[in-house]
C-alpha atoms as a PDB file:
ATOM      1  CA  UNK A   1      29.967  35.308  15.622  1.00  0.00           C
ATOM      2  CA  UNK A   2      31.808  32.181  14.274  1.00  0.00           C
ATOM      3  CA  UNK A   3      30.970  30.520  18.243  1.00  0.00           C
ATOM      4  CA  UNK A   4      27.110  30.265  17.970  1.00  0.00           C
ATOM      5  CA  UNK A   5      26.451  28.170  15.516  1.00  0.00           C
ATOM      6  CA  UNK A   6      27.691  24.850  17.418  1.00  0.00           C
ATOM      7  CA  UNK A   7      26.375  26.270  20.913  1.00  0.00           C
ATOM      8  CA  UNK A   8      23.313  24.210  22.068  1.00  0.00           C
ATOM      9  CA  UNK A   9      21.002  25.394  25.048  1.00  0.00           C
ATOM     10  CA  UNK A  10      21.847  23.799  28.548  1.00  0.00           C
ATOM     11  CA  UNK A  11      18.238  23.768  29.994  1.00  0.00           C
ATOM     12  CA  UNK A  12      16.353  22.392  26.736  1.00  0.00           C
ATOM     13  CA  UNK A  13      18.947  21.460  23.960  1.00  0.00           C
ATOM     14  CA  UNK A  14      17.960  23.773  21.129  1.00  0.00           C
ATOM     15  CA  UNK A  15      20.080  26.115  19.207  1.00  0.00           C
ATOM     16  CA  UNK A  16      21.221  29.479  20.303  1.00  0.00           C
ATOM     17  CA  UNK A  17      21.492  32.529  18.554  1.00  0.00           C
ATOM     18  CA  UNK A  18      22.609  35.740  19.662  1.00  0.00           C
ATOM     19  CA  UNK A  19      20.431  39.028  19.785  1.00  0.00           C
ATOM     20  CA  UNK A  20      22.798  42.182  21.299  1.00  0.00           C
ATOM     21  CA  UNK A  21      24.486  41.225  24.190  1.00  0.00           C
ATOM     22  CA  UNK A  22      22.346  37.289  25.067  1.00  0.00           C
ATOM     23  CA  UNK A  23      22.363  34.307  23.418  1.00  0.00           C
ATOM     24  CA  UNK A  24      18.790  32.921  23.165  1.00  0.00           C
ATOM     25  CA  UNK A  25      17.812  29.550  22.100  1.00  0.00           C
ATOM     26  CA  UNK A  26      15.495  28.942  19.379  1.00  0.00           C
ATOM     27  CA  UNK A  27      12.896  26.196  21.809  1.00  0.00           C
ATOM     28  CA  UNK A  28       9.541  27.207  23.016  1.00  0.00           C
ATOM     29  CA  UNK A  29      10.867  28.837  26.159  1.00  0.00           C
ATOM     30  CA  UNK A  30      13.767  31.289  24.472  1.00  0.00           C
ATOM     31  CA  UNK A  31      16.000  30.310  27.528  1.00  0.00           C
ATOM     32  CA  UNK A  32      18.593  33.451  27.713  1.00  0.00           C
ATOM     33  CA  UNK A  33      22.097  33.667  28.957  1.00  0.00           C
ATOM     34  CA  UNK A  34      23.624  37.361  29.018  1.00  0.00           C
ATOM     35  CA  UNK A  35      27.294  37.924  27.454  1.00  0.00           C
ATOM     36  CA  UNK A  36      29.304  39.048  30.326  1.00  0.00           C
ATOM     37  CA  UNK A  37      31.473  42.506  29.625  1.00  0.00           C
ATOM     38  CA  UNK A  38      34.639  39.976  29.591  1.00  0.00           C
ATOM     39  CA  UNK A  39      32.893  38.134  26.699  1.00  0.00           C
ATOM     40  CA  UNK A  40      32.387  34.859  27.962  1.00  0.00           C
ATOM     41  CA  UNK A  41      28.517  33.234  29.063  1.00  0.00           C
ATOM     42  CA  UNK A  42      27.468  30.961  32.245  1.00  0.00           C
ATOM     43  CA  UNK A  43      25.993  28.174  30.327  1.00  0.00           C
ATOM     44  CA  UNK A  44      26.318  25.455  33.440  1.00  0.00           C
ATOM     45  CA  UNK A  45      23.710  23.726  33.529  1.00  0.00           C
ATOM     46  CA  UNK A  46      21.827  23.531  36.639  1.00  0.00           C
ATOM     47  CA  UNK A  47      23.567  19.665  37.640  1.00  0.00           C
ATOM     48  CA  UNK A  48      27.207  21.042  37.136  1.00  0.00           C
ATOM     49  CA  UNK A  49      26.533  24.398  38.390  1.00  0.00           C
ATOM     50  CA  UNK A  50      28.934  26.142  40.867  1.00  0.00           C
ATOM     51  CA  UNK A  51      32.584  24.364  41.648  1.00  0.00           C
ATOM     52  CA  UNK A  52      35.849  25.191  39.753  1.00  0.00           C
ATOM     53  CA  UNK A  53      39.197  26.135  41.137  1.00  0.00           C
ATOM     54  CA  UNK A  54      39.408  29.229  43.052  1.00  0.00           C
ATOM     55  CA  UNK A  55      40.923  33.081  42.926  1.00  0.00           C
ATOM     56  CA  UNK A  56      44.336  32.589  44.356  1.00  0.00           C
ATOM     57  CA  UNK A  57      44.851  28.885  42.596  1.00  0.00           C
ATOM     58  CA  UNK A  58      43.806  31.067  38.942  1.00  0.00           C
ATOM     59  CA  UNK A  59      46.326  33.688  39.834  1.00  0.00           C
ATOM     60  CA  UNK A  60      49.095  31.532  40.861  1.00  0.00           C
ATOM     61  CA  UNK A  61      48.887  29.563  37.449  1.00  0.00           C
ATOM     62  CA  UNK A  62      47.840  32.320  35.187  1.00  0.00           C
ATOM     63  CA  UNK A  63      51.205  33.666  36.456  1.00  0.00           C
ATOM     64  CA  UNK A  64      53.265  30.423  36.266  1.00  0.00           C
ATOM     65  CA  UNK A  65      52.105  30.251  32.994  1.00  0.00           C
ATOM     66  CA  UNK A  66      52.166  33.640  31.547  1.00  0.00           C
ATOM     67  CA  UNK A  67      56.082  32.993  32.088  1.00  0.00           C
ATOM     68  CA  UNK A  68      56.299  30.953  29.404  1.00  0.00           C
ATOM     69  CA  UNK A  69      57.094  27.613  32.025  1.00  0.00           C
ATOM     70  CA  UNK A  70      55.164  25.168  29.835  1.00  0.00           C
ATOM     71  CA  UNK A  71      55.745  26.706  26.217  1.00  0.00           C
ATOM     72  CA  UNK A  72      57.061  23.752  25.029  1.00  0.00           C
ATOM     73  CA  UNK A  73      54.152  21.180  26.169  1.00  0.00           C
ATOM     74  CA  UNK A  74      51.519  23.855  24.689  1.00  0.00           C
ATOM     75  CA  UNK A  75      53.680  24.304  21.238  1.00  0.00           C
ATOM     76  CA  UNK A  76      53.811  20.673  21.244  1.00  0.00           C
ATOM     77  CA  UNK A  77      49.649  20.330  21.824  1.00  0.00           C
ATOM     78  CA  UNK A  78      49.593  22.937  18.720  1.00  0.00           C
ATOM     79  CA  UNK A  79      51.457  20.511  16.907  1.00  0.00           C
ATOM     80  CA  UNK A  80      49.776  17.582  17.230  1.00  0.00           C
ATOM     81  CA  UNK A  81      47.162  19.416  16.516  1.00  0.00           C
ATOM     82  CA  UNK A  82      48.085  20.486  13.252  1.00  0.00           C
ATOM     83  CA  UNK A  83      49.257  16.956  12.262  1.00  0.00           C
ATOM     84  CA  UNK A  84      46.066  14.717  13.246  1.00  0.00           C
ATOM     85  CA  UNK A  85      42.824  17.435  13.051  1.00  0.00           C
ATOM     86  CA  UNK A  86      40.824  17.337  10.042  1.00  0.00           C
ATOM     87  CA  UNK A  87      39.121  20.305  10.816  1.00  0.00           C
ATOM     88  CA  UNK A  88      39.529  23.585  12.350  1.00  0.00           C
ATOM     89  CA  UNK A  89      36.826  23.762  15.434  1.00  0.00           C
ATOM     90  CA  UNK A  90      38.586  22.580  19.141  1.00  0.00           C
ATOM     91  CA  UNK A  91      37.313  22.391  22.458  1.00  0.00           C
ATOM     92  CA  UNK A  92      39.647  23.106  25.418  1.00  0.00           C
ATOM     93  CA  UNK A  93      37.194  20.519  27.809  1.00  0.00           C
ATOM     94  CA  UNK A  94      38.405  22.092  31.510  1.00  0.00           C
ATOM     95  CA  UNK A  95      40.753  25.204  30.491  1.00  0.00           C
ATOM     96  CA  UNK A  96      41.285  26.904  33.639  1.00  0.00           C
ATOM     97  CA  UNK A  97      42.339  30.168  32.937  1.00  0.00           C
ATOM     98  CA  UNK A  98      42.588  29.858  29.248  1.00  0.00           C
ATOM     99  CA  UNK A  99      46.279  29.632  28.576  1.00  0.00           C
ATOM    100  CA  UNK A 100      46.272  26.570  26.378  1.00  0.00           C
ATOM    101  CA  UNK A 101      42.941  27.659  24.962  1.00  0.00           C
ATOM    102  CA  UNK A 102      44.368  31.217  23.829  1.00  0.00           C
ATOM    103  CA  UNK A 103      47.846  29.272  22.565  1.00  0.00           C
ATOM    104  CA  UNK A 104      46.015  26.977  20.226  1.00  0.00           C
ATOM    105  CA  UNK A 105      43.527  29.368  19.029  1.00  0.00           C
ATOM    106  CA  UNK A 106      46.568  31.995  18.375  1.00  0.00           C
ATOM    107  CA  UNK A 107      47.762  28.726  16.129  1.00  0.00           C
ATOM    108  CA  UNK A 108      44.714  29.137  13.477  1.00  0.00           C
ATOM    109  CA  UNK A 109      42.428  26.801  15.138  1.00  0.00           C
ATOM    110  CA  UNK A 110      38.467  28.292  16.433  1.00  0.00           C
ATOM    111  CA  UNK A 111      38.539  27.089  20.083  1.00  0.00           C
ATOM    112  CA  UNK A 112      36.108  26.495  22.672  1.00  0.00           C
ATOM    113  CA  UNK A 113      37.387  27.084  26.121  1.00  0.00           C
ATOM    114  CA  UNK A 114      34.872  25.573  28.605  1.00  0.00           C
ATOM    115  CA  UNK A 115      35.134  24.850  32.617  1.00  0.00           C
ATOM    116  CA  UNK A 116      33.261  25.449  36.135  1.00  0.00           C
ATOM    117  CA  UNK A 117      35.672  28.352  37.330  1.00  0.00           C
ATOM    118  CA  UNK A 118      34.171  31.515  36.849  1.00  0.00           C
ATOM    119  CA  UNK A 119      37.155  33.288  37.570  1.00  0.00           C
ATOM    120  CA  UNK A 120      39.175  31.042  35.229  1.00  0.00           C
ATOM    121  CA  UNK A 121      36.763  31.626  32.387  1.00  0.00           C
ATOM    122  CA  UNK A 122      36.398  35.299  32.990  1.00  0.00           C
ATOM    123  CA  UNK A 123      40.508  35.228  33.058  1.00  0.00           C
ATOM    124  CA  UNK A 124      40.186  33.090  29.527  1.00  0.00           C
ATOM    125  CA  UNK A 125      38.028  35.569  27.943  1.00  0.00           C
ATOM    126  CA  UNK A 126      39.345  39.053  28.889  1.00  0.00           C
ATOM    127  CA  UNK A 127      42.881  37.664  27.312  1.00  0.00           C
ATOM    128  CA  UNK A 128      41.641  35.838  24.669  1.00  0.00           C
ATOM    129  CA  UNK A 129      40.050  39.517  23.403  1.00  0.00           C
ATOM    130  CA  UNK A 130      43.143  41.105  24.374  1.00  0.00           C
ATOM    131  CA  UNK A 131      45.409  39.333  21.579  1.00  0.00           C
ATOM    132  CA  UNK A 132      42.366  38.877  19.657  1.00  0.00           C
ATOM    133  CA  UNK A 133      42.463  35.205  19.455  1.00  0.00           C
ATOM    134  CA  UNK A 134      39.788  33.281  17.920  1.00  0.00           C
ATOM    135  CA  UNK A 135      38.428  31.818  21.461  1.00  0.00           C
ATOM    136  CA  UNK A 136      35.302  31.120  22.928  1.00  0.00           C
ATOM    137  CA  UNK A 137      34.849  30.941  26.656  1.00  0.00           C
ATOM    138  CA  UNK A 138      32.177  29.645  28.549  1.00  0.00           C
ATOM    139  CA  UNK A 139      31.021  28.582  32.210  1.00  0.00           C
ATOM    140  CA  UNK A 140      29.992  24.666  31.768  1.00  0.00           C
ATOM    141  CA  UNK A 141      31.209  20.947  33.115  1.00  0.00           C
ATOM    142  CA  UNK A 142      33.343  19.134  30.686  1.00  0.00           C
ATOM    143  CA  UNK A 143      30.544  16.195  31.422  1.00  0.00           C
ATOM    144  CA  UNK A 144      27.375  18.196  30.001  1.00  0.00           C
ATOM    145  CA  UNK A 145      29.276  20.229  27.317  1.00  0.00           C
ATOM    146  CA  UNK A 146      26.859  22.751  25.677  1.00  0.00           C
ATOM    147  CA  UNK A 147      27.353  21.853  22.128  1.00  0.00           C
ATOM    148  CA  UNK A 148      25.660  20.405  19.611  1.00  0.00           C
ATOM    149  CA  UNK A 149      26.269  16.327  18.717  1.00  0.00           C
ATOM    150  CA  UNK A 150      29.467  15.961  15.929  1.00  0.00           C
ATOM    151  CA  UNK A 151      30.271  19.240  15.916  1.00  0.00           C
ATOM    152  CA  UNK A 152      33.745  19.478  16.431  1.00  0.00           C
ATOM    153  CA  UNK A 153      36.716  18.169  15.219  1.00  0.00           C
ATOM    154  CA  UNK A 154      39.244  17.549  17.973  1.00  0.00           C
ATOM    155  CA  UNK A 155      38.581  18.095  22.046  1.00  0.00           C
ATOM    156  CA  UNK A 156      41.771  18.653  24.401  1.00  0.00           C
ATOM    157  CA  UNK A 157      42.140  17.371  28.066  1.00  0.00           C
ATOM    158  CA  UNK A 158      45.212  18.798  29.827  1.00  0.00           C
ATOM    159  CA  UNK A 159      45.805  17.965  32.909  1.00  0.00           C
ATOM    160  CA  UNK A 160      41.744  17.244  33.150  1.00  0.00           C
ATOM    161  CA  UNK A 161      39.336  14.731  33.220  1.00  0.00           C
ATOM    162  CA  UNK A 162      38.292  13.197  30.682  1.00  0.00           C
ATOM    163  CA  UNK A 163      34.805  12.837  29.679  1.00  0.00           C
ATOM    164  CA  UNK A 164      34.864  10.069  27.612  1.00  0.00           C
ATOM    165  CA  UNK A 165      30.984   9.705  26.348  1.00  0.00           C
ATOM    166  CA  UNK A 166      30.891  13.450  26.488  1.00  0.00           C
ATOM    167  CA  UNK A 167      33.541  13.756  24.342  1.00  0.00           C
ATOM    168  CA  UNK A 168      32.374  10.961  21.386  1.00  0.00           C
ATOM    169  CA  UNK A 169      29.027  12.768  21.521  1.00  0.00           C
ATOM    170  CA  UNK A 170      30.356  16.274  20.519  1.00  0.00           C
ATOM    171  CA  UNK A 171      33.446  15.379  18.075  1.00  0.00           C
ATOM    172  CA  UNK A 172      32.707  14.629  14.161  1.00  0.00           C
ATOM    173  CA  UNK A 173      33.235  10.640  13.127  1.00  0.00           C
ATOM    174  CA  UNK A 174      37.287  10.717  12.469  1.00  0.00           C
ATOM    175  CA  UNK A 175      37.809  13.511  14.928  1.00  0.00           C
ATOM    176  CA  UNK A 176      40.386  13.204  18.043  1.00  0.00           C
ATOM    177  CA  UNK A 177      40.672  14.037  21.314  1.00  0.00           C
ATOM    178  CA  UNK A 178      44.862  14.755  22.726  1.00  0.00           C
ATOM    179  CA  UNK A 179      44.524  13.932  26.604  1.00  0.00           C
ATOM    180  CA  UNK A 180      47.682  14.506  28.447  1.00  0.00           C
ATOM    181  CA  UNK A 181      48.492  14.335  32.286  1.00  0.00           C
ATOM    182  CA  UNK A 182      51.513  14.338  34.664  1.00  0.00           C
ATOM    183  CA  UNK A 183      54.342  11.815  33.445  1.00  0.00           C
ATOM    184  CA  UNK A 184      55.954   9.537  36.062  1.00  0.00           C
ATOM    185  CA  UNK A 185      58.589  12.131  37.262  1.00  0.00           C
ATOM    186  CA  UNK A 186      56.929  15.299  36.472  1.00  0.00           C
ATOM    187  CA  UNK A 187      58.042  17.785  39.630  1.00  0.00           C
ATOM    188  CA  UNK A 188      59.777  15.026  41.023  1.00  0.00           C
ATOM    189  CA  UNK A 189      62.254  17.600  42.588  1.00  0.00           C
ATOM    190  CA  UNK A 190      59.441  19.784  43.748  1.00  0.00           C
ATOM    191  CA  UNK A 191      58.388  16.958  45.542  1.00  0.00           C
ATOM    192  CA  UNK A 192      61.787  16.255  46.772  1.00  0.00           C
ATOM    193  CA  UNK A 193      61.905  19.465  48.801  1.00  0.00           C
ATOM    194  CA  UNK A 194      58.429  19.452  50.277  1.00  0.00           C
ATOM    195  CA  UNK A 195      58.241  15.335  51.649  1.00  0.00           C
ATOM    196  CA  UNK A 196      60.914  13.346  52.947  1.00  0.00           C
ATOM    197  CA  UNK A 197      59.731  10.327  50.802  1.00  0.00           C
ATOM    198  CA  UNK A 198      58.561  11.502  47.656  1.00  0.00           C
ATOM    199  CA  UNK A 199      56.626   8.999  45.160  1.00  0.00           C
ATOM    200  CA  UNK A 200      56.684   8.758  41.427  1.00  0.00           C
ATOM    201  CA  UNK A 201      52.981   9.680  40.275  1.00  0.00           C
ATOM    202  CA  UNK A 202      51.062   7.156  39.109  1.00  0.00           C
ATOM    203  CA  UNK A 203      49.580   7.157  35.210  1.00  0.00           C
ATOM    204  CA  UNK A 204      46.065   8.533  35.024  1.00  0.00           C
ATOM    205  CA  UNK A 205      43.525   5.652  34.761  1.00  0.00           C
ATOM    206  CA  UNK A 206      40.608   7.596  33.071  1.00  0.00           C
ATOM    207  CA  UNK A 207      41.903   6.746  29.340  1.00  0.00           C
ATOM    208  CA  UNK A 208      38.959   6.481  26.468  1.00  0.00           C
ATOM    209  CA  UNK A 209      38.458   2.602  25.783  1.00  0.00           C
ATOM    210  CA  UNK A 210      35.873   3.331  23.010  1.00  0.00           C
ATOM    211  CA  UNK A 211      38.497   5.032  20.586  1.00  0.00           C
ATOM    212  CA  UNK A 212      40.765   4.794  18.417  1.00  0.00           C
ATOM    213  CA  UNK A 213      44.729   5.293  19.615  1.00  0.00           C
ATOM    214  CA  UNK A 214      46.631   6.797  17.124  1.00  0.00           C
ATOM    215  CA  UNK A 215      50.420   8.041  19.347  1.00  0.00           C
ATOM    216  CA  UNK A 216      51.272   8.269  23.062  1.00  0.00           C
ATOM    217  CA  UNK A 217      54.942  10.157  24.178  1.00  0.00           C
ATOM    218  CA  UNK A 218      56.504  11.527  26.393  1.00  0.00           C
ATOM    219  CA  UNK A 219      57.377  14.701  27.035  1.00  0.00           C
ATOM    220  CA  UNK A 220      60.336  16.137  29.364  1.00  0.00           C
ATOM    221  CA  UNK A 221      62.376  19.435  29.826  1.00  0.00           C
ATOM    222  CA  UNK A 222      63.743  20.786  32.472  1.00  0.00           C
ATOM    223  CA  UNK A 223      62.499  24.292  34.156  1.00  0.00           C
ATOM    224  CA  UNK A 224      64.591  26.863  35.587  1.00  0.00           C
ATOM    225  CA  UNK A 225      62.257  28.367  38.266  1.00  0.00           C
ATOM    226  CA  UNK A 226      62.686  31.836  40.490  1.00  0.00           C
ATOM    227  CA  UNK A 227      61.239  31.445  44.231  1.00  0.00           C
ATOM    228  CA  UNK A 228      58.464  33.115  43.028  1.00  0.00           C
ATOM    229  CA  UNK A 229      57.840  30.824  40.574  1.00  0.00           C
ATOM    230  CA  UNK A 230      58.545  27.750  42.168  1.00  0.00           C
ATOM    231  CA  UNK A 231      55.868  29.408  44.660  1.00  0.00           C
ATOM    232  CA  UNK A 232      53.093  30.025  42.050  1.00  0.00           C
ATOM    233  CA  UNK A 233      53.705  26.216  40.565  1.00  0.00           C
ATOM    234  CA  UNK A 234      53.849  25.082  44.070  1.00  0.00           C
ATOM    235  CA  UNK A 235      49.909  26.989  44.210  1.00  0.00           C
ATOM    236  CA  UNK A 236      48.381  25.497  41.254  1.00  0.00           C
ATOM    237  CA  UNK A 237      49.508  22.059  42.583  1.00  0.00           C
ATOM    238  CA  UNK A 238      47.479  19.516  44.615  1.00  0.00           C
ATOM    239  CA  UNK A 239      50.628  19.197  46.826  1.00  0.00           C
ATOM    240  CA  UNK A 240      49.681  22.732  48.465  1.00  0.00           C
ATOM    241  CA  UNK A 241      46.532  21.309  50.088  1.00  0.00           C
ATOM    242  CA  UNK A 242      48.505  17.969  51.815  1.00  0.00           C
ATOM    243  CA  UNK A 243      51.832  19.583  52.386  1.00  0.00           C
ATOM    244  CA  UNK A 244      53.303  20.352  56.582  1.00  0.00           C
ATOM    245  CA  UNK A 245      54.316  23.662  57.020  1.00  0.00           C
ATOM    246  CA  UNK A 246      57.590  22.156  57.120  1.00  0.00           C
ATOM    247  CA  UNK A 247      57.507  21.314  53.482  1.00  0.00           C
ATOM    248  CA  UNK A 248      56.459  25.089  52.794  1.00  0.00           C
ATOM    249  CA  UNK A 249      58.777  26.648  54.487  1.00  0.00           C
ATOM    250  CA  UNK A 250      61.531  24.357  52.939  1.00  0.00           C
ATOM    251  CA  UNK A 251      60.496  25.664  49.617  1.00  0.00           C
ATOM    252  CA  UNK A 252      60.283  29.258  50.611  1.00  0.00           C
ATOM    253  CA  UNK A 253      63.641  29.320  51.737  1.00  0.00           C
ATOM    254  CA  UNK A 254      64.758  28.228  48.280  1.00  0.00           C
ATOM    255  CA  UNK A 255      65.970  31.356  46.171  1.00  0.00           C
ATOM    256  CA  UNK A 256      65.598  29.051  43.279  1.00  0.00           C
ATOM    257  CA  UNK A 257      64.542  25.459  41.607  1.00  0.00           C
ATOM    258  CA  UNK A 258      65.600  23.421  39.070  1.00  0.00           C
ATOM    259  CA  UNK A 259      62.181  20.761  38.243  1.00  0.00           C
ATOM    260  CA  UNK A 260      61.558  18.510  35.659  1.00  0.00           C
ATOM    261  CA  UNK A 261      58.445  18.722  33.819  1.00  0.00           C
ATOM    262  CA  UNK A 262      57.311  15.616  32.511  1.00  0.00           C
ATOM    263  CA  UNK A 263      54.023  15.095  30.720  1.00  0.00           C
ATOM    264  CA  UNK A 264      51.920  12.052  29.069  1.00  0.00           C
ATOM    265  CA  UNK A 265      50.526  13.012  25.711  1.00  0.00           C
ATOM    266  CA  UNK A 266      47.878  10.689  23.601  1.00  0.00           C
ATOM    267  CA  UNK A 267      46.170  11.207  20.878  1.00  0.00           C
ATOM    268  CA  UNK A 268      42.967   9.371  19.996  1.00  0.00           C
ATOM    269  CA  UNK A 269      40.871   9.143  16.817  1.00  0.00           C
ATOM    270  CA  UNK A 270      36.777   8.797  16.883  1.00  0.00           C
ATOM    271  CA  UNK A 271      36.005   5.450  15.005  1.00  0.00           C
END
C-alpha cells in the first residue's frame, strides 16, 4: 500500500511495513499496530493517547457536512492545493471525521488523515473505502505525527491547531501547509439567535512564524440551513457547550436559518 512507506513507528521511530492485517516496524522490538476492519490504525503514541471529539459531536458534523454546507471552502482547499503543491502526498493534521480528507484525496492527491477521535477516524476510513479514495486514516496527535522527517509535500489545518514544529519536521523543503480558521463574521447570525450580545470572533493567534507566506483570503457565502441543520452545525460548534437553554430553545424553534460562513485561508511555503 502506497501509505506505508512514509509511516514511522510511534514508540521507537523506525519504519513500518505491513505483514497481513499489522503494520510492524522494522527496530529491534517489531512494535505492531493491527489494521482495524474499517482500515484505519491507532498509532497515538502513548503522550497523546486518548482525547478527540466525541460520538454525537462526529455525527452532528459528519451530517452537516455530508450536505454539502461547506462545498465551497473544501473545493476551494482543493484548489489551492492544486496551484501551490509540488507534490502529490498531503496530510489532513486533525481531520475529524474525514470529510476534507476524503474531498482532497477524491481531487488526485494521496492523503493522510490523522487525529485523536477514534470515532472520527473510524468514520474517515469506512468512507474513504467506500468511494475508494486514496486516504489514509490513522489514530495520532497532530503534535507527534507518525511520519517520517520531509516526507510530505503540503499539511492542511482546518479549523485545527496548528503544529507548527510538527509540521516543518514532516513537509519536504518548498512544501506548504494551508491553515484556515473561522473569519471575523463566520455564524455571526447563528450567534445572533443564541446570545443577546453576540461578538465578532477573534483571528486565530497560532500562525507559523518560521515560514514562508505565500496568500491569505477570505472566504464568504451564505448557507441556507433546515432546523435540522442549523441543529447539527449548532452540535459541532463550541457555542453548544456555553449556550442557556434559552439560546437552544430559540434556535429550535427556528424552522429555518440563513448564516454566513466566513473562513480565513493561508497558505505557507517551507523555506
Amino acid at each position: 500500500m502506497w501509505w506505508q512507506y512514509s509511516l514511522k513507528c510511534p514508540i521507537c521511530g523506525s519504519e513500518m511495513k505491513r505483514e497481513e492485517k499489522s503494520l510492524i516496524c522494522v527496530g529491534g522490538k517489531r512494535h505492531c499496530f493491527d489494521l482495524a476492519a474499517q482500515g484505519y490504525v491507532n498509532l497515538a503514541s502513548s503522550r497523546a493517547a486518548g482525547g478527540g471529539d466525541d460520538a454525537a459531536l462526529i455525527r452532528a458534523r459528519t451530517a452537516f457536512l455530508s450536505a454539502g454546507h461547506y462545498a465551497p471552502f473544501a473545493e476551494r482547499i482543493v484548489a489551492l492545493l492544486k496551484e501551490h503543491a509540488k507534490g502529490d502526498r498531503v496530510v489532513d493534521a486533525g481531520c475529524g471525521e474525514g470529510y476534507y480528507t476524503c474531498r482532497v484525496a477524491q481531487s488526485g492527491f494521496y492523503v493522510y488523515g490523522f487525529d485523536l477521535s477514534k470515532r472520527g477516524v473510524r468514520e474517515g476510513a469506512k468512507n474513504a473505502t467506500r468511494i475508494g479514495a486514496n486516504a489514509f486514516f490513522g489514530v495520532a496527535g497532530i503534535f507527534d505525527l507518525p511520519l517520517k522527517d520531509e516526507s510530505a509535500d503540503a499539511v492542511i489545518s482546518l479549523f485545527a491547531p496548528i503544529a507548527e514544529h510538527e509540521f516543518l519536521r514532516v513537509l519536504r523543503p518548498g512544501g506548504i501547509l494551508i491553515a484556515a480558521g473561522a473569519g471575523e463574521d463566520h455564524l455571526l447570525s447563528l450567534k445572533r439567535v443564541l446570545y443577546d450580545t453576540p461578538r465578532k470572533n477573534d483571528l486565530r493567534a497560532d500562525l507559523p512564524h518560521g515560514m514562508e507566506p505565500l496568500h491569505s483570503e477570505t472566504l464568504a457565502f451564505t448557507m441556507h440551513l433546515s432546523r435540522e441543520d442549523a441543529a447539527n452545525l449548532f452540535a459541532m460548534t463550541p457555542y453548544y457547550y456555553r449556550t442557556s437553554l434559552l439560546g437552544k430553545e430559540a434556535l429550535a424553534a427556528l424552522p429555518s436559518l440563513e448564516c454566513e460562513a466566513e473562513m480565513d485561508i493561508r497558505v505557507y511555503r517551507k523555506g
